[in-house]
N, C-alpha and C. Protein backbone atom coordinates (compact mmCIF):
# COMPACT_ATOMS: atom_id res chain seq x y z
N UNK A 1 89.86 85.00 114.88
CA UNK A 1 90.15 86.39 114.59
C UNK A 1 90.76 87.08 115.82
N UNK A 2 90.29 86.95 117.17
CA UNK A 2 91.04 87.30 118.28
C UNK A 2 92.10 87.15 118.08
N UNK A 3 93.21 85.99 117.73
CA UNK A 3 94.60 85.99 117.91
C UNK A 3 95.10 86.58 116.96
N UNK A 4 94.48 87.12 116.37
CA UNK A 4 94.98 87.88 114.76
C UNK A 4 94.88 89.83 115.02
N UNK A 5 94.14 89.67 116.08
CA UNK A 5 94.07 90.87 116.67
C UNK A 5 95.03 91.58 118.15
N UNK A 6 95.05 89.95 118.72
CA UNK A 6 96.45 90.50 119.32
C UNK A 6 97.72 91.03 119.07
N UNK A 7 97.66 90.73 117.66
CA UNK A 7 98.23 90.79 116.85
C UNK A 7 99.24 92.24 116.12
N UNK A 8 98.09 92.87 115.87
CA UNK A 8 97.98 94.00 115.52
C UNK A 8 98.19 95.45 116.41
N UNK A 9 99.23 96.47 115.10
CA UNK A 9 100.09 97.17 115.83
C UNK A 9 99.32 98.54 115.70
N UNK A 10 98.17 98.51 115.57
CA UNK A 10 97.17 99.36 114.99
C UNK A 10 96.07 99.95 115.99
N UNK A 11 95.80 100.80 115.95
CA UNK A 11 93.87 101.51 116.40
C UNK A 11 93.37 102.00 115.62
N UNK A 12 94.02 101.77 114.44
CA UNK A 12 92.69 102.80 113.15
C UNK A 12 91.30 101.92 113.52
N UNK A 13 90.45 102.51 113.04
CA UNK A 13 89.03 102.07 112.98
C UNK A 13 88.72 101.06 111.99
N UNK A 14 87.37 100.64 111.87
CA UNK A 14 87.75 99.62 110.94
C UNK A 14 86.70 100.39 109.53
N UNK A 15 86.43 99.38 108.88
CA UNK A 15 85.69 100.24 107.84
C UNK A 15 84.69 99.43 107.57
N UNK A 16 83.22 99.87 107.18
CA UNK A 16 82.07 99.67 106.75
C UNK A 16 81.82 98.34 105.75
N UNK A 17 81.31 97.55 105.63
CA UNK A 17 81.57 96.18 104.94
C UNK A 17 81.19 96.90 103.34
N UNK A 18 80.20 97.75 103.59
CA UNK A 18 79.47 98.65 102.06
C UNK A 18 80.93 98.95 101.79
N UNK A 19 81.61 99.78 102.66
CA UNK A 19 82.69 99.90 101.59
C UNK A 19 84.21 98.91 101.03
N UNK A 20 83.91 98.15 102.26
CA UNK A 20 84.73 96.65 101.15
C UNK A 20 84.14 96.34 100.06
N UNK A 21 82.68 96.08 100.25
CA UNK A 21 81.93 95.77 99.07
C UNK A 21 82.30 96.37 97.62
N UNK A 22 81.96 97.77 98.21
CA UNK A 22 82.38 98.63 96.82
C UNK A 22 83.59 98.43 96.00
N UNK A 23 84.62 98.41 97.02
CA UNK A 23 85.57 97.71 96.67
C UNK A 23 86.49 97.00 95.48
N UNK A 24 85.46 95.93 96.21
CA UNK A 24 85.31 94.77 95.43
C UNK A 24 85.04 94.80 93.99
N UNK A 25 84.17 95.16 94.04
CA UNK A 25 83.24 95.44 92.98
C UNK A 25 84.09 96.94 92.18
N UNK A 26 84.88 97.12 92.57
CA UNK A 26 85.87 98.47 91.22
C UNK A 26 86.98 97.15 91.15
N UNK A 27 87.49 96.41 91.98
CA UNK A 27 88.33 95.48 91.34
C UNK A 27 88.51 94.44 90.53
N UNK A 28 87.08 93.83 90.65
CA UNK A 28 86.51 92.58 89.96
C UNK A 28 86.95 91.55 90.88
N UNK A 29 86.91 91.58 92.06
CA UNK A 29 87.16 90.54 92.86
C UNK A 29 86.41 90.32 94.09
N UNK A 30 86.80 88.92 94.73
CA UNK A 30 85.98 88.64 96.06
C UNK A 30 87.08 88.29 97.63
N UNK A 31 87.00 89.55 98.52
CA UNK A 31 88.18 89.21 99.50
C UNK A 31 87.50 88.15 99.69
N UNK A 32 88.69 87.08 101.00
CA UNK A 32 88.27 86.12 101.53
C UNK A 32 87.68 86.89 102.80
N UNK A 33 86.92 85.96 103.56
CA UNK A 33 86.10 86.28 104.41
C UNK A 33 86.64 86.72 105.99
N UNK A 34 87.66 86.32 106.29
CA UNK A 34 88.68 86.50 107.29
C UNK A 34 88.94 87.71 106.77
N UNK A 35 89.74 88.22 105.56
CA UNK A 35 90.00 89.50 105.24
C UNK A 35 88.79 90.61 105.46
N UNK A 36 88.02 89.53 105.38
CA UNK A 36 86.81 90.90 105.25
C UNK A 36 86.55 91.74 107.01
N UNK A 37 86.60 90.26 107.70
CA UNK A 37 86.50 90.70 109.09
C UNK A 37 87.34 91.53 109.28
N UNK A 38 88.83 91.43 109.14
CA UNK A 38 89.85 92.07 109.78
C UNK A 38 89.84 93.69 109.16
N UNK A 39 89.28 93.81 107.87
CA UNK A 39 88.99 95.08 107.88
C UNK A 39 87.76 95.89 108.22
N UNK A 40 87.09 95.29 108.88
CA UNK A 40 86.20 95.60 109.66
C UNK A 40 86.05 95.85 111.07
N UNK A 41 87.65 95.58 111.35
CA UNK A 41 87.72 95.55 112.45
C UNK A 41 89.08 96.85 112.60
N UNK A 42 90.02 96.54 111.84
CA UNK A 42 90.77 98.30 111.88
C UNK A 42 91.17 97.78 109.83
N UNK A 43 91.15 99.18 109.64
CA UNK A 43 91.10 99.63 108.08
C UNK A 43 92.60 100.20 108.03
N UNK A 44 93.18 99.44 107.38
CA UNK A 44 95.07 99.58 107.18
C UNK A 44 95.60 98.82 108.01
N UNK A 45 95.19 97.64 108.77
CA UNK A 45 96.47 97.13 109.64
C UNK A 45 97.88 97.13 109.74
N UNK A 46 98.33 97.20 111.12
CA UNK A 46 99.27 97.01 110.86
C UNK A 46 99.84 95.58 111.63
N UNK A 47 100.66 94.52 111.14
CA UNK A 47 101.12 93.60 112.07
C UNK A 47 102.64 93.26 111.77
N UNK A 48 103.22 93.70 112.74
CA UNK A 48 104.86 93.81 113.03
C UNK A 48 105.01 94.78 111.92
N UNK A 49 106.09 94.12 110.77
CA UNK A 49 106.59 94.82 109.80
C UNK A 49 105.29 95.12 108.46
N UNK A 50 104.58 93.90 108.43
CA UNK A 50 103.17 93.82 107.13
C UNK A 50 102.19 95.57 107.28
N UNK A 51 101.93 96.28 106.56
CA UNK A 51 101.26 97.01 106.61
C UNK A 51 100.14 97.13 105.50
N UNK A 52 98.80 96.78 105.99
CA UNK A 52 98.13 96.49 104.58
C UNK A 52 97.00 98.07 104.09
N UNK A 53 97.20 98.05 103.00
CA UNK A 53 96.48 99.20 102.50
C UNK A 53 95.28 99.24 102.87
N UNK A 54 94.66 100.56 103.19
CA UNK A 54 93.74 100.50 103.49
C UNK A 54 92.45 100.63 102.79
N UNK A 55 91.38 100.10 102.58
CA UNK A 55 89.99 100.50 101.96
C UNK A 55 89.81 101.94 101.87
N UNK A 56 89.69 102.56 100.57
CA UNK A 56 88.71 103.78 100.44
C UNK A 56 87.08 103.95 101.47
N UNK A 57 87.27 104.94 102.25
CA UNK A 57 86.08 105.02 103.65
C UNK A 57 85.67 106.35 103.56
N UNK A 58 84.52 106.76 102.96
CA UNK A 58 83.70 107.59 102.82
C UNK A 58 83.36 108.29 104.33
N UNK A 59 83.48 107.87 105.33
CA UNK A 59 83.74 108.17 106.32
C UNK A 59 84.88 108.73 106.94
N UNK A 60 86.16 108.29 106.84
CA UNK A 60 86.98 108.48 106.88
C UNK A 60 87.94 109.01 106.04
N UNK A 61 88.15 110.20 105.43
CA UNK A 61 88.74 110.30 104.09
C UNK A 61 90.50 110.57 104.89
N UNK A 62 90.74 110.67 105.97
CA UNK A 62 92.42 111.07 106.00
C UNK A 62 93.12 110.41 105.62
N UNK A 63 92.91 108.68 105.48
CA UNK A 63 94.20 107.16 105.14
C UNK A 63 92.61 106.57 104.80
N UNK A 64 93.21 106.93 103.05
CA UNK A 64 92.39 106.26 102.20
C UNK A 64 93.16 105.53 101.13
N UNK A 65 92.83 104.00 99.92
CA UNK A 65 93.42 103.85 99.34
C UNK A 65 92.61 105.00 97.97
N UNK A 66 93.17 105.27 96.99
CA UNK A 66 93.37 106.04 96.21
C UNK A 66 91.79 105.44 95.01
């Protein structure tokens, strides 16, 4: 996960695993486990051009997914 973080063009924060969980669970699905870290580690990454949506964060409501 370190080199995946050098990676990254980002400082958002990351987000709460409860709320991947939740997630999950409105999608009917299971991230993989690498995914799970990396959003736990910043919530929306960004790497080069890839920008991935970010988790809904009850904490964070400014860059939420919908």
């Amino acid at each position: 996960m370190n080199e995946i973080m050098d990676l990254l063009d980002t400082n958002r924060k990351g987000v709460a695993e409860a709320a991947i969980r939740e997630t999950e669970q409105k999608l009917s699905i299971r991230f993989p486990d690498q995914y799970v870290q990396l959003f736990r580690l910043a919530n929306g990454p960004e790497i080069g051009e890839w920008i991935l949506f970010p988790i809904k964060d009850p904490n964070n409501t400014k860059k939420n997914m919908g």
